[in-house]
PDB file of N, CA and C in Angstrom:
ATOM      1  N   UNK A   1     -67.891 -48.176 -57.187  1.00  0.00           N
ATOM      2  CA  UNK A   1     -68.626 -46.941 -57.340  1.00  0.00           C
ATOM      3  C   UNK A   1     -67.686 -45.771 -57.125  1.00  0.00           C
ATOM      4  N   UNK A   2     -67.750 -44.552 -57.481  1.00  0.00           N
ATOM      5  CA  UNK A   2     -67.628 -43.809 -57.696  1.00  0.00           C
ATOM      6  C   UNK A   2     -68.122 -42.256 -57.129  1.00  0.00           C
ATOM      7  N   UNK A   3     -67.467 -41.327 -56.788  1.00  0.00           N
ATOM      8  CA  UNK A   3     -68.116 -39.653 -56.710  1.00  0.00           C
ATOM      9  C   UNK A   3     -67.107 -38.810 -57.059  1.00  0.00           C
ATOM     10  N   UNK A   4     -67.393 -38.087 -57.365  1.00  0.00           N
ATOM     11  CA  UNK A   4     -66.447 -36.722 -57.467  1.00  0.00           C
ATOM     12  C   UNK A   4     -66.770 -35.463 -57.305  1.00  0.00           C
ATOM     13  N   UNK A   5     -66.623 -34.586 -56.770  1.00  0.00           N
ATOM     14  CA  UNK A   5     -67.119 -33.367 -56.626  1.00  0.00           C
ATOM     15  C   UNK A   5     -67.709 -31.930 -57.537  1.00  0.00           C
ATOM     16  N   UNK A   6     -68.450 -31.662 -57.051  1.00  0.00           N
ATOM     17  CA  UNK A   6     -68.643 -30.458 -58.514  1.00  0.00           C
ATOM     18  C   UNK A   6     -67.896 -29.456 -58.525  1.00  0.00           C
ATOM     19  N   UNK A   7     -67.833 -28.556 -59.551  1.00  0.00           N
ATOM     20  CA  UNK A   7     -67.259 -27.077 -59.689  1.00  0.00           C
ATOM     21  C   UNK A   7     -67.358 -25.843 -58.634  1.00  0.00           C
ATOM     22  N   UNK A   8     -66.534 -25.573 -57.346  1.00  0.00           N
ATOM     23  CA  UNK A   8     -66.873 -25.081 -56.561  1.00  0.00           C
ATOM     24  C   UNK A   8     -65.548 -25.593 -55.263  1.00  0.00           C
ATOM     25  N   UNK A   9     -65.587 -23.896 -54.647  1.00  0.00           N
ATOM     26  CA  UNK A   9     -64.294 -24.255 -53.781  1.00  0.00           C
ATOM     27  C   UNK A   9     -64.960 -25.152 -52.718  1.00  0.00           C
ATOM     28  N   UNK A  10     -65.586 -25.504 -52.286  1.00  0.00           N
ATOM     29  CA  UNK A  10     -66.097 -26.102 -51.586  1.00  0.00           C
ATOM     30  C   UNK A  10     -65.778 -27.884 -51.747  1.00  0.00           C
ATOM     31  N   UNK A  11     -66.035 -27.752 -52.999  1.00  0.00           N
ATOM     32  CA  UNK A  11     -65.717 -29.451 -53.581  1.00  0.00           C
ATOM     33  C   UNK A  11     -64.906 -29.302 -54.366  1.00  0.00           C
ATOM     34  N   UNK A  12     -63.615 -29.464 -54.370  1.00  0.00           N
ATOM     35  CA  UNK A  12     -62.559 -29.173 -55.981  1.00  0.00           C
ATOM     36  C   UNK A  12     -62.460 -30.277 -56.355  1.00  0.00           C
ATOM     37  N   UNK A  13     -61.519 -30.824 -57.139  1.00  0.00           N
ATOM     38  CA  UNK A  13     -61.790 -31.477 -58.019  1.00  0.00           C
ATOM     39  C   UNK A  13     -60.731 -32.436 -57.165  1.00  0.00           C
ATOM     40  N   UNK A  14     -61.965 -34.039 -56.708  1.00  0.00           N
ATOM     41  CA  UNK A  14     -61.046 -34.582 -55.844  1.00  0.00           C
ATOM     42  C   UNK A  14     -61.903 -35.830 -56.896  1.00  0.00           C
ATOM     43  N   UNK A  15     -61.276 -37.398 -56.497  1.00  0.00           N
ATOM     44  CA  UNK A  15     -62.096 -38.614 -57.184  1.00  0.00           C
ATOM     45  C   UNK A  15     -62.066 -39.586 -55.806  1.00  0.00           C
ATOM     46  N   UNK A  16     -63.359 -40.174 -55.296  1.00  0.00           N
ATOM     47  CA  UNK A  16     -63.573 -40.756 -53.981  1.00  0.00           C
ATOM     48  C   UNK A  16     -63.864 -42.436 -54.588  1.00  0.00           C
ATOM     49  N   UNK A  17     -63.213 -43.200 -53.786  1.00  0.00           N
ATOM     50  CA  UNK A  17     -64.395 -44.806 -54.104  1.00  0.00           C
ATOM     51  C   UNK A  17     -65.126 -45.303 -53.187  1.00  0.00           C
ATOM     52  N   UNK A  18     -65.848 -45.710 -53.155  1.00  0.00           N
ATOM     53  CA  UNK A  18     -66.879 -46.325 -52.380  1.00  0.00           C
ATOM     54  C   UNK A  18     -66.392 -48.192 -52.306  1.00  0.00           C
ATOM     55  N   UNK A  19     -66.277 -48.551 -51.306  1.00  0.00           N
ATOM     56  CA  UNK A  19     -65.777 -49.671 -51.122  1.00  0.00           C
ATOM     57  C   UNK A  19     -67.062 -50.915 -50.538  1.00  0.00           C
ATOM     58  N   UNK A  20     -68.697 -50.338 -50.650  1.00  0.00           N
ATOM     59  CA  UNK A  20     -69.163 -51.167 -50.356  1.00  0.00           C
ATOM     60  C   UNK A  20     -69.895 -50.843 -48.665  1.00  0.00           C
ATOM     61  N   UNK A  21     -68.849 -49.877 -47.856  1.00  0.00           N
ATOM     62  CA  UNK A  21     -69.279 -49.577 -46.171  1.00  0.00           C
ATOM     63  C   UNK A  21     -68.412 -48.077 -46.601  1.00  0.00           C
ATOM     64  N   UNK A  22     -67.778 -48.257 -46.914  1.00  0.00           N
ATOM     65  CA  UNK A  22     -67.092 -46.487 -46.818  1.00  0.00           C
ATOM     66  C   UNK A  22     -66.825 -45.789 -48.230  1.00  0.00           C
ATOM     67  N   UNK A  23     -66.712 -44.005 -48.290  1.00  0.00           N
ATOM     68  CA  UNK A  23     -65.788 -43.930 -48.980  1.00  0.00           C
ATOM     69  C   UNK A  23     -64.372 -43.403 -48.742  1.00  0.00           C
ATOM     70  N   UNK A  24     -63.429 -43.144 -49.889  1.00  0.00           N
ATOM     71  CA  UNK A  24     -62.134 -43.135 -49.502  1.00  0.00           C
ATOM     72  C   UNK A  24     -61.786 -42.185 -50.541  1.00  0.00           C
ATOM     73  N   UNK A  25     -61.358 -41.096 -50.437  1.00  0.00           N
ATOM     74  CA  UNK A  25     -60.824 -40.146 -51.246  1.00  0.00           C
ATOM     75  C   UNK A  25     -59.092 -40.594 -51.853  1.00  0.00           C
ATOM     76  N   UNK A  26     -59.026 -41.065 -53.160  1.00  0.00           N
ATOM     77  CA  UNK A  26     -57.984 -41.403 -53.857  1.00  0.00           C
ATOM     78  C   UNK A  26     -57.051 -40.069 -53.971  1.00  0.00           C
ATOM     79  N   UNK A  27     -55.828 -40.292 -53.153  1.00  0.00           N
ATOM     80  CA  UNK A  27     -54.760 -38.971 -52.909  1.00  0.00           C
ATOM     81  C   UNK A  27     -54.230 -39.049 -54.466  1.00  0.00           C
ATOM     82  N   UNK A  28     -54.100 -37.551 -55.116  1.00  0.00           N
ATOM     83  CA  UNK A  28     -53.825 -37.307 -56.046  1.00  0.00           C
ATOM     84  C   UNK A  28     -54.589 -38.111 -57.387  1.00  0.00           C
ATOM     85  N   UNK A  29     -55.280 -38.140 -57.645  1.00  0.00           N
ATOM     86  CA  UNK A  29     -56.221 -38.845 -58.446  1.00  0.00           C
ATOM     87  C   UNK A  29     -57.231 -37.776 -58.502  1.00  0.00           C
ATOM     88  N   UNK A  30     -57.304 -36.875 -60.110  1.00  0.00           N
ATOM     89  CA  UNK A  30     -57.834 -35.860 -60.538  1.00  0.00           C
ATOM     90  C   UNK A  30     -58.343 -36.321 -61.816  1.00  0.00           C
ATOM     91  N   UNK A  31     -60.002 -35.773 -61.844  1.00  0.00           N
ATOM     92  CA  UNK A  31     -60.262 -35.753 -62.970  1.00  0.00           C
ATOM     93  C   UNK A  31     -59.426 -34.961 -64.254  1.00  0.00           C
ATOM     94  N   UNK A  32     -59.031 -33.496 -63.839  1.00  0.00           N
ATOM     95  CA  UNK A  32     -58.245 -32.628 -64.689  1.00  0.00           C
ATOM     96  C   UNK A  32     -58.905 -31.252 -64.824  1.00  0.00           C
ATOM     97  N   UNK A  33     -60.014 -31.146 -64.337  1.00  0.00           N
ATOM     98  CA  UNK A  33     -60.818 -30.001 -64.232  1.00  0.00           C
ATOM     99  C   UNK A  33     -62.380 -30.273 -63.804  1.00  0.00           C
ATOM    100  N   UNK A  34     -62.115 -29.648 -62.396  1.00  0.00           N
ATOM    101  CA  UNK A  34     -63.309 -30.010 -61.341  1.00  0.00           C
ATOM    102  C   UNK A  34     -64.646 -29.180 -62.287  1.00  0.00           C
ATOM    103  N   UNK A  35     -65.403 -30.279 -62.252  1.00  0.00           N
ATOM    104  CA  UNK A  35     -66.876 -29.899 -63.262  1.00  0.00           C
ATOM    105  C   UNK A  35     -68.186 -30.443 -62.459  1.00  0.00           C
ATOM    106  N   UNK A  36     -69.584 -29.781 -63.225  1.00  0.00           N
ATOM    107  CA  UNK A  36     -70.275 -30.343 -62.558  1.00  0.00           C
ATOM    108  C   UNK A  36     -71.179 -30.859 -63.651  1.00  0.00           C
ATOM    109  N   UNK A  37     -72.746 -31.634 -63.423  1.00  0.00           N
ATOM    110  CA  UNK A  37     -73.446 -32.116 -64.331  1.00  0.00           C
ATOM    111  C   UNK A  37     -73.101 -32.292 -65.448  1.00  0.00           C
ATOM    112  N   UNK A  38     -72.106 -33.611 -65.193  1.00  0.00           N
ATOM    113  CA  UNK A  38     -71.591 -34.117 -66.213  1.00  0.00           C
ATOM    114  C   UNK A  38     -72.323 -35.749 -66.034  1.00  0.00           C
ATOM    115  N   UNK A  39     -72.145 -36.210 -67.528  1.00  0.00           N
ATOM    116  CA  UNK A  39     -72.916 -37.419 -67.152  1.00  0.00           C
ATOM    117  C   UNK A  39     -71.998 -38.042 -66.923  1.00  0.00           C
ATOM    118  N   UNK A  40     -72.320 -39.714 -66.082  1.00  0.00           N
ATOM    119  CA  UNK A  40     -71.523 -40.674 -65.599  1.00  0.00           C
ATOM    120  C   UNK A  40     -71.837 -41.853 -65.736  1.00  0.00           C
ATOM    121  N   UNK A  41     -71.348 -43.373 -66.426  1.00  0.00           N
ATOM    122  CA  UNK A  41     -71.774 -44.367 -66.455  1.00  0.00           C
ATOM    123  C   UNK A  41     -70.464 -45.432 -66.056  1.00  0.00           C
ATOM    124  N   UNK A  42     -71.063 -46.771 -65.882  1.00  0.00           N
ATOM    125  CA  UNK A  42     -70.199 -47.717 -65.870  1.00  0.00           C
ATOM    126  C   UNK A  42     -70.170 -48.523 -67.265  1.00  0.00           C
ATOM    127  N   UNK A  43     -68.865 -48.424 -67.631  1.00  0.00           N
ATOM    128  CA  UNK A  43     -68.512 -48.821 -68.895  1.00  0.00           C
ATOM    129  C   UNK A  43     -67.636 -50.035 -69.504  1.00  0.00           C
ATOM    130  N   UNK A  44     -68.352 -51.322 -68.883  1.00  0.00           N
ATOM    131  CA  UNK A  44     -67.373 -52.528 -69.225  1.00  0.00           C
ATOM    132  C   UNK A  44     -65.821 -52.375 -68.317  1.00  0.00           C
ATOM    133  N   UNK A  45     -66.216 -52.098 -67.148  1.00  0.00           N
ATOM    134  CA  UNK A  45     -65.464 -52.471 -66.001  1.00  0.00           C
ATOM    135  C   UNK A  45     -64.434 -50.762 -65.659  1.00  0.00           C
ATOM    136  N   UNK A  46     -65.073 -49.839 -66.040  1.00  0.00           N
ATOM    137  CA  UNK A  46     -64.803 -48.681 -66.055  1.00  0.00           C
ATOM    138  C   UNK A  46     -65.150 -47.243 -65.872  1.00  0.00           C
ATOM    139  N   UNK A  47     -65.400 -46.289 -65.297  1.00  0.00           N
ATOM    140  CA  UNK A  47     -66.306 -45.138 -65.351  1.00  0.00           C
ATOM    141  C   UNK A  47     -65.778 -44.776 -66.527  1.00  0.00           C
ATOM    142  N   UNK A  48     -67.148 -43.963 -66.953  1.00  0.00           N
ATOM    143  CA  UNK A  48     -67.378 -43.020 -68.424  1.00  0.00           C
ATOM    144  C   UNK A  48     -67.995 -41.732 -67.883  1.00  0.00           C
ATOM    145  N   UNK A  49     -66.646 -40.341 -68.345  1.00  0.00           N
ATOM    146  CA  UNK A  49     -67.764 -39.177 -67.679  1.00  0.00           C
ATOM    147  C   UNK A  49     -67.635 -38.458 -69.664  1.00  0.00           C
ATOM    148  N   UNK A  50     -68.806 -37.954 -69.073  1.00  0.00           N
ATOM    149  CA  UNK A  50     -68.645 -36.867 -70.700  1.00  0.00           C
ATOM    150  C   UNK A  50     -69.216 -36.167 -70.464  1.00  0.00           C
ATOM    151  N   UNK A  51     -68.811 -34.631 -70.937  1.00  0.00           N
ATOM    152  CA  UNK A  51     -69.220 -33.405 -70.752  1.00  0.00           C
ATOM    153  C   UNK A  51     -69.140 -32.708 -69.178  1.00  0.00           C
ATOM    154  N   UNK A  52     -69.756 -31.770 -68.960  1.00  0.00           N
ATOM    155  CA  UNK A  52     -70.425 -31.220 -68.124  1.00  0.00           C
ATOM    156  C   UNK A  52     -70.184 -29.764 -67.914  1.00  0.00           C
ATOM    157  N   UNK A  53     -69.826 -28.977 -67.352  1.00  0.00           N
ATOM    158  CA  UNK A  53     -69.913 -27.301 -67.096  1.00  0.00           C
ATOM    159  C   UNK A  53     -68.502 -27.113 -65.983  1.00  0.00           C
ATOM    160  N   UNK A  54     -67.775 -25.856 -66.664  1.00  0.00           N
ATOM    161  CA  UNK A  54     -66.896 -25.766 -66.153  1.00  0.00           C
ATOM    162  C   UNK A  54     -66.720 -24.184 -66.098  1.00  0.00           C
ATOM    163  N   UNK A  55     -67.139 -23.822 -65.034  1.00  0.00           N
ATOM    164  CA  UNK A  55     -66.911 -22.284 -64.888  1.00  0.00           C
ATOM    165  C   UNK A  55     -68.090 -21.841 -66.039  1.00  0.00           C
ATOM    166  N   UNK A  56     -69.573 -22.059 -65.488  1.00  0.00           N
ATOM    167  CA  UNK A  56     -70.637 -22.421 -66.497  1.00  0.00           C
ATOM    168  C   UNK A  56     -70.751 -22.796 -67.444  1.00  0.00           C
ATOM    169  N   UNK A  57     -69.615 -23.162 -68.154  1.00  0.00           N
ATOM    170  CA  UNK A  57     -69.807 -23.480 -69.937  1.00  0.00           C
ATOM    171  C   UNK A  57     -69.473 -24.741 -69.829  1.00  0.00           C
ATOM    172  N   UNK A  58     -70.103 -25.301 -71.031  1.00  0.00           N
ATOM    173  CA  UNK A  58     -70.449 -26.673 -71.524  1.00  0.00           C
ATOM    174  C   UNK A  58     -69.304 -27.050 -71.886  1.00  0.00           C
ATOM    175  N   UNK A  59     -68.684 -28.221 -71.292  1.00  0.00           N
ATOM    176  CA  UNK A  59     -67.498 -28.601 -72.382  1.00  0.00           C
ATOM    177  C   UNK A  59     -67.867 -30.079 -73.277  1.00  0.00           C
ATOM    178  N   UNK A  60     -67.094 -30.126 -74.211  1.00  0.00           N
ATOM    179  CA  UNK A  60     -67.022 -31.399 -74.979  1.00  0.00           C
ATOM    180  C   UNK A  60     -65.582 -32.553 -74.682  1.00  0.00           C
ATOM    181  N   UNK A  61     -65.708 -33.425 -73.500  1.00  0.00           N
ATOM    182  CA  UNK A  61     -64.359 -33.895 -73.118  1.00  0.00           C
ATOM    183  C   UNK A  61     -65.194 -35.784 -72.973  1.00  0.00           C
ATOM    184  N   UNK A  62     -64.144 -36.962 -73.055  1.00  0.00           N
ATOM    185  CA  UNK A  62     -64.667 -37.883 -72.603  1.00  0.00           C
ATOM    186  C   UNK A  62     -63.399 -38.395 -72.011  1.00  0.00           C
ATOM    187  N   UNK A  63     -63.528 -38.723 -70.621  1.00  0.00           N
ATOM    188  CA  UNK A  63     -62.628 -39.622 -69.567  1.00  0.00           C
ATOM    189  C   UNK A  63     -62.983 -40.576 -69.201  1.00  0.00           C
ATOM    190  N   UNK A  64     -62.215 -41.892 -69.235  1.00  0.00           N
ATOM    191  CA  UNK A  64     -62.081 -43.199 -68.153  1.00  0.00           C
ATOM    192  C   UNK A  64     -61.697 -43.221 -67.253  1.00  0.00           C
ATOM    193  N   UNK A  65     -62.219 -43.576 -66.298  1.00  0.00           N
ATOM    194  CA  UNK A  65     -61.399 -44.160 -65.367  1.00  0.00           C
ATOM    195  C   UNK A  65     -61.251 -45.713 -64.516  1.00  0.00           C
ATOM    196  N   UNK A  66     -60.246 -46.363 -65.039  1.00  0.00           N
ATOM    197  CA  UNK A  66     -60.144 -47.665 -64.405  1.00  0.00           C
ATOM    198  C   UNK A  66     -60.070 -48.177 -62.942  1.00  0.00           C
ATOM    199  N   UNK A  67     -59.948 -47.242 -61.794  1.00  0.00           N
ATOM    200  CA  UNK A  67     -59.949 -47.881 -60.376  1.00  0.00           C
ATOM    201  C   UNK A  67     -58.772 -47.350 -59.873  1.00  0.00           C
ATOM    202  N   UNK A  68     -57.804 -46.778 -60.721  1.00  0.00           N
ATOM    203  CA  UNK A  68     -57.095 -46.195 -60.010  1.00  0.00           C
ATOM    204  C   UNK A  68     -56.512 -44.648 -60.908  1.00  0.00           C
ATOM    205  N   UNK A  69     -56.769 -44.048 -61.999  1.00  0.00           N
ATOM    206  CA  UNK A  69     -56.329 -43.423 -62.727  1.00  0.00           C
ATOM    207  C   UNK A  69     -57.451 -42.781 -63.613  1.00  0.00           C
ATOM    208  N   UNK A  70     -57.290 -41.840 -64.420  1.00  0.00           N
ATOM    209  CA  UNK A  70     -58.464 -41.097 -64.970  1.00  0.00           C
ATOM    210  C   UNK A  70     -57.250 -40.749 -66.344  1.00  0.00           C
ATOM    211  N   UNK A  71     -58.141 -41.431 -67.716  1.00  0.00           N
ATOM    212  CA  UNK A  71     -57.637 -41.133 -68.623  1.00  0.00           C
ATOM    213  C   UNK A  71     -58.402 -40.374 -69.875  1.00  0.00           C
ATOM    214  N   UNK A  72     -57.707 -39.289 -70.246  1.00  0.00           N
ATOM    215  CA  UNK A  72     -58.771 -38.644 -71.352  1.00  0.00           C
ATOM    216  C   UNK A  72     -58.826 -39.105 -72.434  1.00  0.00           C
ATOM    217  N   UNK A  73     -60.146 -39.630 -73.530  1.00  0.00           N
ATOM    218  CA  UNK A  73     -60.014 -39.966 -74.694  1.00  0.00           C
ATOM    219  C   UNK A  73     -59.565 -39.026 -75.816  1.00  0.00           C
ATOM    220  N   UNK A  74     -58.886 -39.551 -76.675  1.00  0.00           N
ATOM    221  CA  UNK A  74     -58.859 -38.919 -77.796  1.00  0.00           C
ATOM    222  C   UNK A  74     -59.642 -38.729 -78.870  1.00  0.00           C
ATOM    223  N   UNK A  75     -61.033 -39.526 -78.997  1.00  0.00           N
ATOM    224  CA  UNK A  75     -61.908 -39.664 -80.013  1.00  0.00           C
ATOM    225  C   UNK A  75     -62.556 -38.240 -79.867  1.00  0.00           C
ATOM    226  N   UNK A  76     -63.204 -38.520 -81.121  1.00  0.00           N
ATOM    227  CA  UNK A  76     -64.302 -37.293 -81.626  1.00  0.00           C
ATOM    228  C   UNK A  76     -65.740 -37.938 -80.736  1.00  0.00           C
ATOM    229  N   UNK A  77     -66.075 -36.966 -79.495  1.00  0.00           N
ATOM    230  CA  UNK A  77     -67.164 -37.770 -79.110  1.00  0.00           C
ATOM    231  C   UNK A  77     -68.424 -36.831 -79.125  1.00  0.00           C
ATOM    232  N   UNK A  78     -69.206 -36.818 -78.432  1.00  0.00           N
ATOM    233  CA  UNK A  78     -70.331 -35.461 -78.578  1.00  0.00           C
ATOM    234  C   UNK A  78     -70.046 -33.840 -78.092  1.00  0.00           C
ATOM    235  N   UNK A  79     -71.454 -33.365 -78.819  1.00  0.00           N
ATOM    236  CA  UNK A  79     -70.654 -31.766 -78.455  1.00  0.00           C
ATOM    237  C   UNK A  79     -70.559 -31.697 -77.632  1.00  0.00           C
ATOM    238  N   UNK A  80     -70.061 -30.322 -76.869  1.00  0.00           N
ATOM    239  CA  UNK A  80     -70.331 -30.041 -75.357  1.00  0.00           C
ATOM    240  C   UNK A  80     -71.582 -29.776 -74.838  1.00  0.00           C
ATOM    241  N   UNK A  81     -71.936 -30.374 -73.729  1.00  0.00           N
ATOM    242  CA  UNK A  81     -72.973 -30.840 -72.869  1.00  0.00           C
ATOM    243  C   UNK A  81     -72.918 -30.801 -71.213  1.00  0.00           C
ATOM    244  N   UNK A  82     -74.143 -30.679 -70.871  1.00  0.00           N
ATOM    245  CA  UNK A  82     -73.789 -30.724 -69.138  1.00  0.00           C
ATOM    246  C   UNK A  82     -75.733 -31.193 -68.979  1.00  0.00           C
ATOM    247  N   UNK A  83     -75.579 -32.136 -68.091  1.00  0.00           N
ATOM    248  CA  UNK A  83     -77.033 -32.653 -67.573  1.00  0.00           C
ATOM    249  C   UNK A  83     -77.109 -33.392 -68.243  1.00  0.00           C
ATOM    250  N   UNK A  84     -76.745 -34.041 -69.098  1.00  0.00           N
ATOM    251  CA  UNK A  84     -77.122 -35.411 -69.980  1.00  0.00           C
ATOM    252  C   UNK A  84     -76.906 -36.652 -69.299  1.00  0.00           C
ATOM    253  N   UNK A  85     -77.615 -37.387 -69.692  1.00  0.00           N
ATOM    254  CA  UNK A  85     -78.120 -38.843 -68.778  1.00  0.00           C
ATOM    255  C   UNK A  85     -76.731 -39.900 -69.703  1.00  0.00           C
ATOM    256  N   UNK A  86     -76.611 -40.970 -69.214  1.00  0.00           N
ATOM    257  CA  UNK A  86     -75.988 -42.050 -70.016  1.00  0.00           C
ATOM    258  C   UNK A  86     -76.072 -43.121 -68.851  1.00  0.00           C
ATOM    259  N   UNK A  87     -75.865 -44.145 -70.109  1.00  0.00           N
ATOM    260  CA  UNK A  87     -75.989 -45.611 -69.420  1.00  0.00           C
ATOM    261  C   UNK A  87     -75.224 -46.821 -70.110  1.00  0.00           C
ATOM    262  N   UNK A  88     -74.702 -47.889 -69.905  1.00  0.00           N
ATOM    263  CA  UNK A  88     -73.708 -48.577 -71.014  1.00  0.00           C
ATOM    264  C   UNK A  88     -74.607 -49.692 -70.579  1.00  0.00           C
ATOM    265  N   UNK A  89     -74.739 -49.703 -72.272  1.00  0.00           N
ATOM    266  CA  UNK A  89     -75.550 -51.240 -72.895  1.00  0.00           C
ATOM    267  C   UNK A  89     -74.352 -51.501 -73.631  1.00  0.00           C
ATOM    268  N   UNK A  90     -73.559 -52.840 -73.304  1.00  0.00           N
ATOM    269  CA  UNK A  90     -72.940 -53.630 -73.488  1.00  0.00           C
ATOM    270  C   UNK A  90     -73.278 -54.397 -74.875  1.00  0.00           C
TER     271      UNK A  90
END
């Protein structure tokens, strides 16, 4: 599992794991721009974030992240969005 913080000095843009009893904030491990209501799923052994609001505006971005690293896709994916739900059906 997964958290990350929203848009705001309060929470910058950090990526935490949950190990089951704790979490653990991953040193240097950045999404790339601290956002908020963005959606989030687990994606065939991977987080999936897409979209969300960045300094209020909607962006159009999609990132993985495998467990230790956060990678941005290159595909054409949906417009920009923030509050949208997702879920991975396999």
């Amino acid at each position: 599992m997964l958290y990350r913080g929203p848009n705001n000095a309060q929470a910058p843009d950090t990526t935490w794991k949950f190990d089951g009893t704790t979490w653990k904030q991953l040193a240097g491990v950045t999404l790339g721009s601290s956002r908020s209501n963005e959606a989030i799923a687990s994606a065939g052994g991977s987080i999936l974030v897409v979209g969300g609001f960045v300094n209020q505006a909607a962006i159009a971005d999609e990132r993985t992240f495998d467990g230790a690293s956060w990678t941005k896709l290159v595909t054409t994916g949906p417009s920009a969005r923030g509050g949208a739900g997702m879920a991975w059906l396999p």
